[in-house]
C-alpha atoms as a PDB file:
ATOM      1  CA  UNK A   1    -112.012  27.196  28.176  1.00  0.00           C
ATOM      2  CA  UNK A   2    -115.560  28.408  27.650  1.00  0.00           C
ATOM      3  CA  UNK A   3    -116.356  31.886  26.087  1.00  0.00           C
ATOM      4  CA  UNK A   4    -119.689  33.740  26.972  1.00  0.00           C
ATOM      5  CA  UNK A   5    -121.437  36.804  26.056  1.00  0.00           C
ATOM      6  CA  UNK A   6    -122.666  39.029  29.119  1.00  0.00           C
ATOM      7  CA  UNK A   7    -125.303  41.347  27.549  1.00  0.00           C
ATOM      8  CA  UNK A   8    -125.066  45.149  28.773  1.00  0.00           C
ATOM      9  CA  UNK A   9    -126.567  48.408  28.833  1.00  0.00           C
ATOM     10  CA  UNK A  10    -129.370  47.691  25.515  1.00  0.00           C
ATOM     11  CA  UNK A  11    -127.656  45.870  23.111  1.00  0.00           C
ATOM     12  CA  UNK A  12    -123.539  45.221  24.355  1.00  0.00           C
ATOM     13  CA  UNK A  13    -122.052  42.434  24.758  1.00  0.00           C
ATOM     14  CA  UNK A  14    -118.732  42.141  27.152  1.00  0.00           C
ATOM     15  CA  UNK A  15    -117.326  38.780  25.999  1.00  0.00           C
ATOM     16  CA  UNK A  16    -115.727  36.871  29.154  1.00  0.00           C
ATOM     17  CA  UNK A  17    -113.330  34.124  28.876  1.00  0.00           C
ATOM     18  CA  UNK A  18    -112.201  31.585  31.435  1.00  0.00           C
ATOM     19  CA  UNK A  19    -110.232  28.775  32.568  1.00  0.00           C
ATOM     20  CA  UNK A  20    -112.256  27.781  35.624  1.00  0.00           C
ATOM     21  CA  UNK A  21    -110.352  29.875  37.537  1.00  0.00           C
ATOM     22  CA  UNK A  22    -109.365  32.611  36.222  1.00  0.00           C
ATOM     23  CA  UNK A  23    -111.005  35.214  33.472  1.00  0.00           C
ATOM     24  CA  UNK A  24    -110.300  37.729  30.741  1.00  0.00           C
ATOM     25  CA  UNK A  25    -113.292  40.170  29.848  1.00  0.00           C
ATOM     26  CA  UNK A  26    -113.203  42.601  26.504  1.00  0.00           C
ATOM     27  CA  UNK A  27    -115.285  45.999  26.289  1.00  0.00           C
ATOM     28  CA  UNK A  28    -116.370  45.784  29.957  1.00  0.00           C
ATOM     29  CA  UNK A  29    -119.571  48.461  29.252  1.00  0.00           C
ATOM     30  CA  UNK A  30    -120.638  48.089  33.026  1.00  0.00           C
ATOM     31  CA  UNK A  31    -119.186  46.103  35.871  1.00  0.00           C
ATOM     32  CA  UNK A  32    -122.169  44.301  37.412  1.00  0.00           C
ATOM     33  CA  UNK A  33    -122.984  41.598  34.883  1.00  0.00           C
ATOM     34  CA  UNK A  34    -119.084  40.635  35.424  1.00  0.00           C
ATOM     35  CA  UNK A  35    -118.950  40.872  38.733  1.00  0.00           C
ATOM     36  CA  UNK A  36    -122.360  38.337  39.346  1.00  0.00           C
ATOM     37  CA  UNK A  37    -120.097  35.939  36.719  1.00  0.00           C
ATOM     38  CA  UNK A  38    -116.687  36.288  38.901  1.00  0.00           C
ATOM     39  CA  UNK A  39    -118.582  35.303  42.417  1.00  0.00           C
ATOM     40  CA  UNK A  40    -121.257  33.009  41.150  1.00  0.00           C
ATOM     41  CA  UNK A  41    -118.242  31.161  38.986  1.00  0.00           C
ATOM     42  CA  UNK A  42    -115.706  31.523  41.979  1.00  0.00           C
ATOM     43  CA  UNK A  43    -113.387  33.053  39.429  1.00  0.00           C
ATOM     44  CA  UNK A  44    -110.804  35.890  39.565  1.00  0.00           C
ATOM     45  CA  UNK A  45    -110.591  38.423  36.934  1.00  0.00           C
ATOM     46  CA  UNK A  46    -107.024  38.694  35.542  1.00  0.00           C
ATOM     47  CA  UNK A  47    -107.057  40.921  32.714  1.00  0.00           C
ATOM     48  CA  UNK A  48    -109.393  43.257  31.250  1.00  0.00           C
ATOM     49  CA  UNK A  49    -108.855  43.705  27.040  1.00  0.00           C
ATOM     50  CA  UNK A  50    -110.265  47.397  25.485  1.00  0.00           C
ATOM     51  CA  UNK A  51    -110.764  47.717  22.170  1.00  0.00           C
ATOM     52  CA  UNK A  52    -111.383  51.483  21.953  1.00  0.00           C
ATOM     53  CA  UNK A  53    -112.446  54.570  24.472  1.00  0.00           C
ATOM     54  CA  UNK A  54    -115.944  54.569  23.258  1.00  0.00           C
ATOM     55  CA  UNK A  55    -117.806  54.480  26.804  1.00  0.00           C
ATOM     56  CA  UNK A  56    -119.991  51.994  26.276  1.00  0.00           C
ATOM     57  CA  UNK A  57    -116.553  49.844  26.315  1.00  0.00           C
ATOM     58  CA  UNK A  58    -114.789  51.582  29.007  1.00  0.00           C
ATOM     59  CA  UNK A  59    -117.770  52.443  31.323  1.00  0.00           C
ATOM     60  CA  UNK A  60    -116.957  49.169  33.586  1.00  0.00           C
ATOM     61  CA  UNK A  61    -113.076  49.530  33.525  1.00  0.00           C
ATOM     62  CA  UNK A  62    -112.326  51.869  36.732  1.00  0.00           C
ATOM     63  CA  UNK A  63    -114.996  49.842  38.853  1.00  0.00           C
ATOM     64  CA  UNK A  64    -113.533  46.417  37.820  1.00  0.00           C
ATOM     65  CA  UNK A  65    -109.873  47.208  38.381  1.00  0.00           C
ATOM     66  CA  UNK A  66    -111.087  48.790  41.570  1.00  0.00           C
ATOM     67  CA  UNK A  67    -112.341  45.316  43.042  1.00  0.00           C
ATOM     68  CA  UNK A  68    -110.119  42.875  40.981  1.00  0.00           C
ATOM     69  CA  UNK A  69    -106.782  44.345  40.933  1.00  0.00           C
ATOM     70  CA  UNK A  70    -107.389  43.408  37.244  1.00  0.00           C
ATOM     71  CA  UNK A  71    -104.648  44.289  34.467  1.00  0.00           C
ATOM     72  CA  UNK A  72    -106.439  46.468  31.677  1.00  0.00           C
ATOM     73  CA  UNK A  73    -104.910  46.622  28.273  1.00  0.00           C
ATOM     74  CA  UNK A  74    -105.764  49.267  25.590  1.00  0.00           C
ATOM     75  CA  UNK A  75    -104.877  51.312  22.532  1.00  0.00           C
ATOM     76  CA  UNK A  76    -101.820  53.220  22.172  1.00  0.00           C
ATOM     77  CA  UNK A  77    -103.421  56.886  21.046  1.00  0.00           C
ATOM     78  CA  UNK A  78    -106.772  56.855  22.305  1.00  0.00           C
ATOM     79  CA  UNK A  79    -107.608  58.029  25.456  1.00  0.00           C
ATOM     80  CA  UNK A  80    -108.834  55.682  28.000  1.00  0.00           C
ATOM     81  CA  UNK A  81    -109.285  55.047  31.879  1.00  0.00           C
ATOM     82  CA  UNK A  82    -105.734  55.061  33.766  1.00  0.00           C
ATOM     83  CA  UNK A  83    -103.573  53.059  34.480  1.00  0.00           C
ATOM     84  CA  UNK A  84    -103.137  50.859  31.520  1.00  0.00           C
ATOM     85  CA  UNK A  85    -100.712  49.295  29.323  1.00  0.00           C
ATOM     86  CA  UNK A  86    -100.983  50.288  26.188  1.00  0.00           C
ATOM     87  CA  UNK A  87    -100.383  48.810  23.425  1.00  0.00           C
ATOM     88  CA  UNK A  88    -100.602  48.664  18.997  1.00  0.00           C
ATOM     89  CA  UNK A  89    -100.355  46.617  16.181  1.00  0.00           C
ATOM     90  CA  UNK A  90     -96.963  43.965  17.067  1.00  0.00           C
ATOM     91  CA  UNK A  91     -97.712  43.646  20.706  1.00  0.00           C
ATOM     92  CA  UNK A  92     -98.411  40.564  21.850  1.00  0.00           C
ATOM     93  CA  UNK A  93    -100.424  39.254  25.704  1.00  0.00           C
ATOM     94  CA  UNK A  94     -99.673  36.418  27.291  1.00  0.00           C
ATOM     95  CA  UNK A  95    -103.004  35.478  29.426  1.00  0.00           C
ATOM     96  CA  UNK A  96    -104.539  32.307  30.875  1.00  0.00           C
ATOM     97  CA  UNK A  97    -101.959  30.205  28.761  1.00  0.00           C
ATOM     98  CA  UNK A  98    -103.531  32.458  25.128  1.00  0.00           C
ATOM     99  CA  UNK A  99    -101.536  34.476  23.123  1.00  0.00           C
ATOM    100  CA  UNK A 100    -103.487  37.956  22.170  1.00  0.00           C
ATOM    101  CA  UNK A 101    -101.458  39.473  18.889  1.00  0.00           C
ATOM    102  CA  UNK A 102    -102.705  42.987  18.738  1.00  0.00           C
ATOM    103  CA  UNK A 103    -104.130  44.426  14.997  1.00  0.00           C
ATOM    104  CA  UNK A 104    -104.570  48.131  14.628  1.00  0.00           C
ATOM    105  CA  UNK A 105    -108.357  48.717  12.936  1.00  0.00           C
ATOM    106  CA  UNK A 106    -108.529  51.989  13.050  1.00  0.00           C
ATOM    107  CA  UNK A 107    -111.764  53.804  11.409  1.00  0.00           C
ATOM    108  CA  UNK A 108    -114.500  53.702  13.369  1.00  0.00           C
ATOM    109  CA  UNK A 109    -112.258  55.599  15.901  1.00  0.00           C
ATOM    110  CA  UNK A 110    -108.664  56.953  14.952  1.00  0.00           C
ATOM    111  CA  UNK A 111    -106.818  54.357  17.474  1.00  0.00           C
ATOM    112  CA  UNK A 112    -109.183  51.583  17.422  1.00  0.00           C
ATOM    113  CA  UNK A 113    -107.468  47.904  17.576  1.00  0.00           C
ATOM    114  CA  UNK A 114    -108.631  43.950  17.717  1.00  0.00           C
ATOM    115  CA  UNK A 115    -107.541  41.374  19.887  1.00  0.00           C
ATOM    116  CA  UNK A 116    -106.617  37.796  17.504  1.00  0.00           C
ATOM    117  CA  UNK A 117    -105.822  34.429  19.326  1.00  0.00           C
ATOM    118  CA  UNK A 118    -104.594  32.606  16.772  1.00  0.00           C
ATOM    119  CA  UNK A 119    -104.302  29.275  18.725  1.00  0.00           C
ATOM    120  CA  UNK A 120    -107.490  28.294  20.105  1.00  0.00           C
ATOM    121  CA  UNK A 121    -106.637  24.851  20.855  1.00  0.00           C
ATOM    122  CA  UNK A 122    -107.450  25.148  24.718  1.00  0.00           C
ATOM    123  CA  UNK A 123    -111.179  27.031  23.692  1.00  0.00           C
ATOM    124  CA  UNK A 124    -114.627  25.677  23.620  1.00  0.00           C
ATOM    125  CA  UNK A 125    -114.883  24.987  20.285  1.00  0.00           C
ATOM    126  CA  UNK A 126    -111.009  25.152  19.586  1.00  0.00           C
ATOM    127  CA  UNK A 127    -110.791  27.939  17.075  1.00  0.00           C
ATOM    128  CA  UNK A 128    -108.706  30.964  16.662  1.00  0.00           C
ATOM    129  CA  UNK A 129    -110.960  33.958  18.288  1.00  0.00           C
ATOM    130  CA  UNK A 130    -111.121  37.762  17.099  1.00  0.00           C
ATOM    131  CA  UNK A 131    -112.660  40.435  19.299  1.00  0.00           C
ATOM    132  CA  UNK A 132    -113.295  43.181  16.889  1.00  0.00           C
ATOM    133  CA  UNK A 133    -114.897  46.000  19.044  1.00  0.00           C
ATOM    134  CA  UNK A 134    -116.901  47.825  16.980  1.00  0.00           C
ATOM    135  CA  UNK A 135    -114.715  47.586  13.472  1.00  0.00           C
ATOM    136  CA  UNK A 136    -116.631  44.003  12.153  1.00  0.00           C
ATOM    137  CA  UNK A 137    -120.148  43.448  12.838  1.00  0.00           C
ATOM    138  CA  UNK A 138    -122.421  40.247  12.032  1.00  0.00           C
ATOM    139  CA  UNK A 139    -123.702  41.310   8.712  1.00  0.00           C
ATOM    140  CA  UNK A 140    -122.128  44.972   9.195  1.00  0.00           C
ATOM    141  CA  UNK A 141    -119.054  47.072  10.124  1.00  0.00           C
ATOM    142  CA  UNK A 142    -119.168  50.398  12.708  1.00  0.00           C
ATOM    143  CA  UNK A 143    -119.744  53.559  11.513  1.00  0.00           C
ATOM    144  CA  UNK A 144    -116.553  56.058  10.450  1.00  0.00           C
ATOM    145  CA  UNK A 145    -116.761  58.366  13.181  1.00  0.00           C
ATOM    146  CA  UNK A 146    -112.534  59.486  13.559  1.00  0.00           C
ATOM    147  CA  UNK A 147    -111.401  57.741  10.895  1.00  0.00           C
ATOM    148  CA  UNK A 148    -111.718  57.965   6.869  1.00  0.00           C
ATOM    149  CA  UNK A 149    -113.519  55.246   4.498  1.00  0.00           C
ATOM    150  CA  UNK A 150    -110.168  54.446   3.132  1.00  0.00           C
ATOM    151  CA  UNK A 151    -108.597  53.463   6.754  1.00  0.00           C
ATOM    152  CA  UNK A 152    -111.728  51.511   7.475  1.00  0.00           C
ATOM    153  CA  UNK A 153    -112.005  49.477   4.473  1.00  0.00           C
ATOM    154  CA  UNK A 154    -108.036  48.594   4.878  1.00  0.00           C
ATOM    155  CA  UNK A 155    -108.704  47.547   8.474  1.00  0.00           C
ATOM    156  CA  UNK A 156    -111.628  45.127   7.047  1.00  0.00           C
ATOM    157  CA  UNK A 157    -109.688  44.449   4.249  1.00  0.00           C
ATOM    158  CA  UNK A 158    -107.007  43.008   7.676  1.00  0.00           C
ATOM    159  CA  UNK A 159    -109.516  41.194   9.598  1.00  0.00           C
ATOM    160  CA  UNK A 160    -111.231  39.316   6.573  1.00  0.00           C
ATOM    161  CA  UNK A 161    -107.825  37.620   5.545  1.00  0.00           C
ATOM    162  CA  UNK A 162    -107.595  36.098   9.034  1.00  0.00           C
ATOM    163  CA  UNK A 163    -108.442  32.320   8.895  1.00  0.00           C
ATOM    164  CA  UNK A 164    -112.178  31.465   7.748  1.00  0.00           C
ATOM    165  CA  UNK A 165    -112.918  29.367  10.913  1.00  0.00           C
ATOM    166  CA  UNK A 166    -112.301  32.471  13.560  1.00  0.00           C
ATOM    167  CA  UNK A 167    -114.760  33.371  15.893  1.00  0.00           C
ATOM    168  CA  UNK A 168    -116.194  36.569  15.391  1.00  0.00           C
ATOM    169  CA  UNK A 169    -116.974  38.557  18.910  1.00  0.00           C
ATOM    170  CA  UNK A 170    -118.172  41.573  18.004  1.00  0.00           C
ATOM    171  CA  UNK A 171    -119.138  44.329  20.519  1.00  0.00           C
ATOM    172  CA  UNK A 172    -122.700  44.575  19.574  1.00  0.00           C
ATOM    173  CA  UNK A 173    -125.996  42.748  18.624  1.00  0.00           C
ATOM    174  CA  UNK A 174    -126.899  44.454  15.689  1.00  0.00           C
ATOM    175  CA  UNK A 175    -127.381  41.095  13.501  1.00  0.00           C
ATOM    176  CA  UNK A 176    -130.934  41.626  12.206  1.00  0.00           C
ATOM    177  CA  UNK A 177    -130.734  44.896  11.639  1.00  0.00           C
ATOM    178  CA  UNK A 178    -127.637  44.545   9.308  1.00  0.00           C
ATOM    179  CA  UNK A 179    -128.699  41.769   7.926  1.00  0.00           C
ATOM    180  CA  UNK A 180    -131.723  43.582   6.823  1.00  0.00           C
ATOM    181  CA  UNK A 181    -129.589  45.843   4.744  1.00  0.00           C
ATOM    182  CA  UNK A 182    -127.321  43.053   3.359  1.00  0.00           C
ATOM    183  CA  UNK A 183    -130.289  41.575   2.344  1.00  0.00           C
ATOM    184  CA  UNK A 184    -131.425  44.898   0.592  1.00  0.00           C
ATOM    185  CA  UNK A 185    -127.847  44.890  -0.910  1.00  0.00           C
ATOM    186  CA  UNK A 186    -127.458  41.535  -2.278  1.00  0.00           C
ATOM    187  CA  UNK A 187    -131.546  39.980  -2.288  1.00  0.00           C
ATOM    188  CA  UNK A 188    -129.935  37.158  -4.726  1.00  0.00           C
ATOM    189  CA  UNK A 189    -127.574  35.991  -1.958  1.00  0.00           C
ATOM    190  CA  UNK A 190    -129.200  32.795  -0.904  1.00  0.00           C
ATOM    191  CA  UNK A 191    -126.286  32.132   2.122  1.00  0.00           C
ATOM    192  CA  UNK A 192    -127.240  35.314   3.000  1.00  0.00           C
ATOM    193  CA  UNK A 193    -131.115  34.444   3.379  1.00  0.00           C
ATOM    194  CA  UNK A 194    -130.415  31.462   5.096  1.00  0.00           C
ATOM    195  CA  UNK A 195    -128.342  33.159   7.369  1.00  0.00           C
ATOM    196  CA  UNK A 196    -130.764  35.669   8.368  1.00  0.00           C
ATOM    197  CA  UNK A 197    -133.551  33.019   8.924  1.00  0.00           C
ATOM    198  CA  UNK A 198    -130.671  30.872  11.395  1.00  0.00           C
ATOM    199  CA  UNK A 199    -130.514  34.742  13.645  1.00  0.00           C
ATOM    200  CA  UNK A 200    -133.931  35.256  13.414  1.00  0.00           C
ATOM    201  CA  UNK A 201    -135.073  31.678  15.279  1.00  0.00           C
ATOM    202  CA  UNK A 202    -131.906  32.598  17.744  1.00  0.00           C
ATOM    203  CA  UNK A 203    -132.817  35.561  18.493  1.00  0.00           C
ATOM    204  CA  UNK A 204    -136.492  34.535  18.843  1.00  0.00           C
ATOM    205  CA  UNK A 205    -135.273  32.229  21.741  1.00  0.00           C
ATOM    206  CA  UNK A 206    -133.393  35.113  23.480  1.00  0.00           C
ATOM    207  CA  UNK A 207    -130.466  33.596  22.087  1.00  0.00           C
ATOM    208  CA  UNK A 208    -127.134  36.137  20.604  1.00  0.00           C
ATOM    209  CA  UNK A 209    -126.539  35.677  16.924  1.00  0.00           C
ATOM    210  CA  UNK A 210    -122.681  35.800  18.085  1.00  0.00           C
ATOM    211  CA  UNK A 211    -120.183  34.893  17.786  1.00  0.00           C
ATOM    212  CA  UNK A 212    -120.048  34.803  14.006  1.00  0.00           C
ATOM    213  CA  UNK A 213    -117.162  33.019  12.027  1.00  0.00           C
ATOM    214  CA  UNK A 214    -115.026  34.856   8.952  1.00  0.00           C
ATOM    215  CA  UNK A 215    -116.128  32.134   6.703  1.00  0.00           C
ATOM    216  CA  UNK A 216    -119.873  33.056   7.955  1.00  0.00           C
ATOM    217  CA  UNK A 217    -118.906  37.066   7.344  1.00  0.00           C
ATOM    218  CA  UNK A 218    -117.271  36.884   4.155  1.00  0.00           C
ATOM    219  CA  UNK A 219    -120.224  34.969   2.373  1.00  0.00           C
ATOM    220  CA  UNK A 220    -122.798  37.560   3.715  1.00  0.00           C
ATOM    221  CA  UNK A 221    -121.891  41.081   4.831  1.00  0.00           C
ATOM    222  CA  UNK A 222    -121.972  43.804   2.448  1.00  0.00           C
ATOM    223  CA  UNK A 223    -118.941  45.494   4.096  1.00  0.00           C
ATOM    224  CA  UNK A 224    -116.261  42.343   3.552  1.00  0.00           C
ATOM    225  CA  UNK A 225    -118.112  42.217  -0.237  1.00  0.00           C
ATOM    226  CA  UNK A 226    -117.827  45.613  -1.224  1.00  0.00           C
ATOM    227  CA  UNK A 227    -115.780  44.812  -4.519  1.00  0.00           C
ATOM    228  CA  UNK A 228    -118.039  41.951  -5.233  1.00  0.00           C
ATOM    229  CA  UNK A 229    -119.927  42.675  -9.198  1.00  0.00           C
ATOM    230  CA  UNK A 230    -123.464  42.302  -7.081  1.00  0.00           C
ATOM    231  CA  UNK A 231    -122.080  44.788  -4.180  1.00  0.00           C
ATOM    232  CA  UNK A 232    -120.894  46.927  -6.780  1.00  0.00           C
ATOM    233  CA  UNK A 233    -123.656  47.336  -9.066  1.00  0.00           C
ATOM    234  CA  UNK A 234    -125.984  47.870  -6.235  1.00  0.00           C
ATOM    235  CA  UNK A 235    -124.239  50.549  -4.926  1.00  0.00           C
ATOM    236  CA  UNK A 236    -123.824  52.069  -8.524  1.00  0.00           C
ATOM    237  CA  UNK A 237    -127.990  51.770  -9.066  1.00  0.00           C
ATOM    238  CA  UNK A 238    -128.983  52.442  -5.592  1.00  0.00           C
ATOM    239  CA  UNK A 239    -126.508  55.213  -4.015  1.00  0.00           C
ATOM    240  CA  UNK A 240    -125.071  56.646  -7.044  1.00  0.00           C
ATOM    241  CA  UNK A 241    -125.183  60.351  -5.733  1.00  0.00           C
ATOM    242  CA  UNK A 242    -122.892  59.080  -3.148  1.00  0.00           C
ATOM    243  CA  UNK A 243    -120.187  57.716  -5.472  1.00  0.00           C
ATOM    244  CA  UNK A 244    -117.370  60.267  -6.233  1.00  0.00           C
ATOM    245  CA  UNK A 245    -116.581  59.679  -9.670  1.00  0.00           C
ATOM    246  CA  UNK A 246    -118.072  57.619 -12.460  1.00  0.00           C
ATOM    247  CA  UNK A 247    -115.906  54.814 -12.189  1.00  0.00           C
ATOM    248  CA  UNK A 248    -115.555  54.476  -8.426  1.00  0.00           C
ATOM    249  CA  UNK A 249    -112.066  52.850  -6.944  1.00  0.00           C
ATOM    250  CA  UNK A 250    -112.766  50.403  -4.305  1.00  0.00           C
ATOM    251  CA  UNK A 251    -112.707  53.151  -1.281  1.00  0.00           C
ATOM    252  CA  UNK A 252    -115.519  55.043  -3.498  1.00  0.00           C
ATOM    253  CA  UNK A 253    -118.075  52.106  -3.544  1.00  0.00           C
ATOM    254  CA  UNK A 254    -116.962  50.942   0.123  1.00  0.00           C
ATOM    255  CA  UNK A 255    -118.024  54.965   1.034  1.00  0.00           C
ATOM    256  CA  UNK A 256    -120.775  54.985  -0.532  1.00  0.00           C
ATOM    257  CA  UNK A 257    -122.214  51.440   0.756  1.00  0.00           C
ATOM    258  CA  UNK A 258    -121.299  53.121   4.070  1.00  0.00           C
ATOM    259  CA  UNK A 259    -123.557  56.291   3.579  1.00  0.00           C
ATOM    260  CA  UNK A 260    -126.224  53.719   2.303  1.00  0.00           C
ATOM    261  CA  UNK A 261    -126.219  52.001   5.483  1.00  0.00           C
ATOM    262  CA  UNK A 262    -126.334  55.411   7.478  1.00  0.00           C
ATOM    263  CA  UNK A 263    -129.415  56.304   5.650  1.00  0.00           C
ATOM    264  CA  UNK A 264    -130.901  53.182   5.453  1.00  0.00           C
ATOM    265  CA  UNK A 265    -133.974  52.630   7.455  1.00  0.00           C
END
């Protein structure tokens, strides 16, 4: 059961997942590059999976249901294209013989959720598979635009316990350029500097950096690292006047890391 990337709009991804016959899509930005799939695969769309009501997810959704008949499944409390079935954190869909548990992330918007497989016997590589929207990045997380620091760093805090060998699918190709910060945030971090070399030769071939792995995440993003003594201290030298107190809880440094990267060019 192969997954693929479509790129969209400048620098989406809509990740599409089949069974030879039948698909799933996440974060449909647009509907043509899953439409050209669908008839030059011969395969039928059976479910469309939203993360959050950001429209460079959503855009494709009422054009896609239009010629699929396509189930769409999305957050609870955010407000997205109708009809849906909506759904939070301890809902569960059944699709193309997967199981989708449902994990509330909210932070980078108030309702935002992820969509785990923990079985991923039947994939191509057999792995469990996260689609993360725009909570976990390669290298980075989303920016806090509804939520607080506190709710995102709890929702990362979520997705980075998850098994080390699941499959990252993030919403975005933003790999170099967070990985260009991590790399300003931890220079000593030599998985991290081999990492960025393996995305730079990828992406020199026209290839995606994604999907990433936890494993992969957890030894080199800043944002999964935040109470690591090399995180911290760099945050403490480097965007003190962001930190709240002089000896910062964990949500301090995670904030102020944040604000780094937001002013980080």
């Amino acid at each position: 059961m192969p997954l693929l990337p479509l790129p969209a709009l400048t620098d989406n991804y809509i990740w599409l997942l089949h069974d030879q016959h039948q698909a799933i899509v996440v974060d449909p930005a647009e509907a043509a590059p899953v439409l050209e799939v669908l008839q030059a695969r011969h395969l039928t769309l059976r479910a469309i999976l939203v993360t959050h009501h950001h429209a460079d997810h959503v855009g494709g959704v009422p054009e896609l249901r239009a010629a699929t008949g396509a189930a769409v499944y999305g957050p609870v409390g955010e407000d997205m294209p109708e009809p849906l079935t909506r759904v939070c954190e301890g809902d569960t869909v059944a699709l193309l013989g997967l199981r989708f548990e449902v994990l509330d992330v909210p932070g980078h918007t108030a309702g935002h959720i992820a969509w785990y497989c923990a079985d991923g016997a039947a994939l191509d590589p057999p792995s469990p598979l996260l689609f993360c929207g725009d909570t976990l990045f390669s290298g980075g997380c989303g920016r806090i635009f509804e939520g607080t620091p506190a709710q995102m760093l709890a929702s990362l805090d979520k997705l980075s316990r998850l098994p080390g060998a699941t499959r990252v699918c993030c919403a975005h190709e933003y790999t170099l350029s967070n990985l260009r910060f991590a790399r300003a945030v931890e220079p000593a971090n030599e998985a991290l500097r081999q990492h960025s070399l393996h995305c730079e030769a990828l992406r020199a071939r026209g290839l995606p950096t994604l999907p990433s792995t936890l494993a992969q995440e957890r030894a080199i993003n800043p944002f999964l690292r935040s109470r690591h003594p090399d995180v911290v201290q760099a945050v403490a030298r480097t965007a003190a006047h962001a930190l709240t107190r002089l000896q910062p809880a964990d949500v301090d440094t995670f904030a102020a890391l944040r604000q780094w990267k937001n002013e980080f060019r």
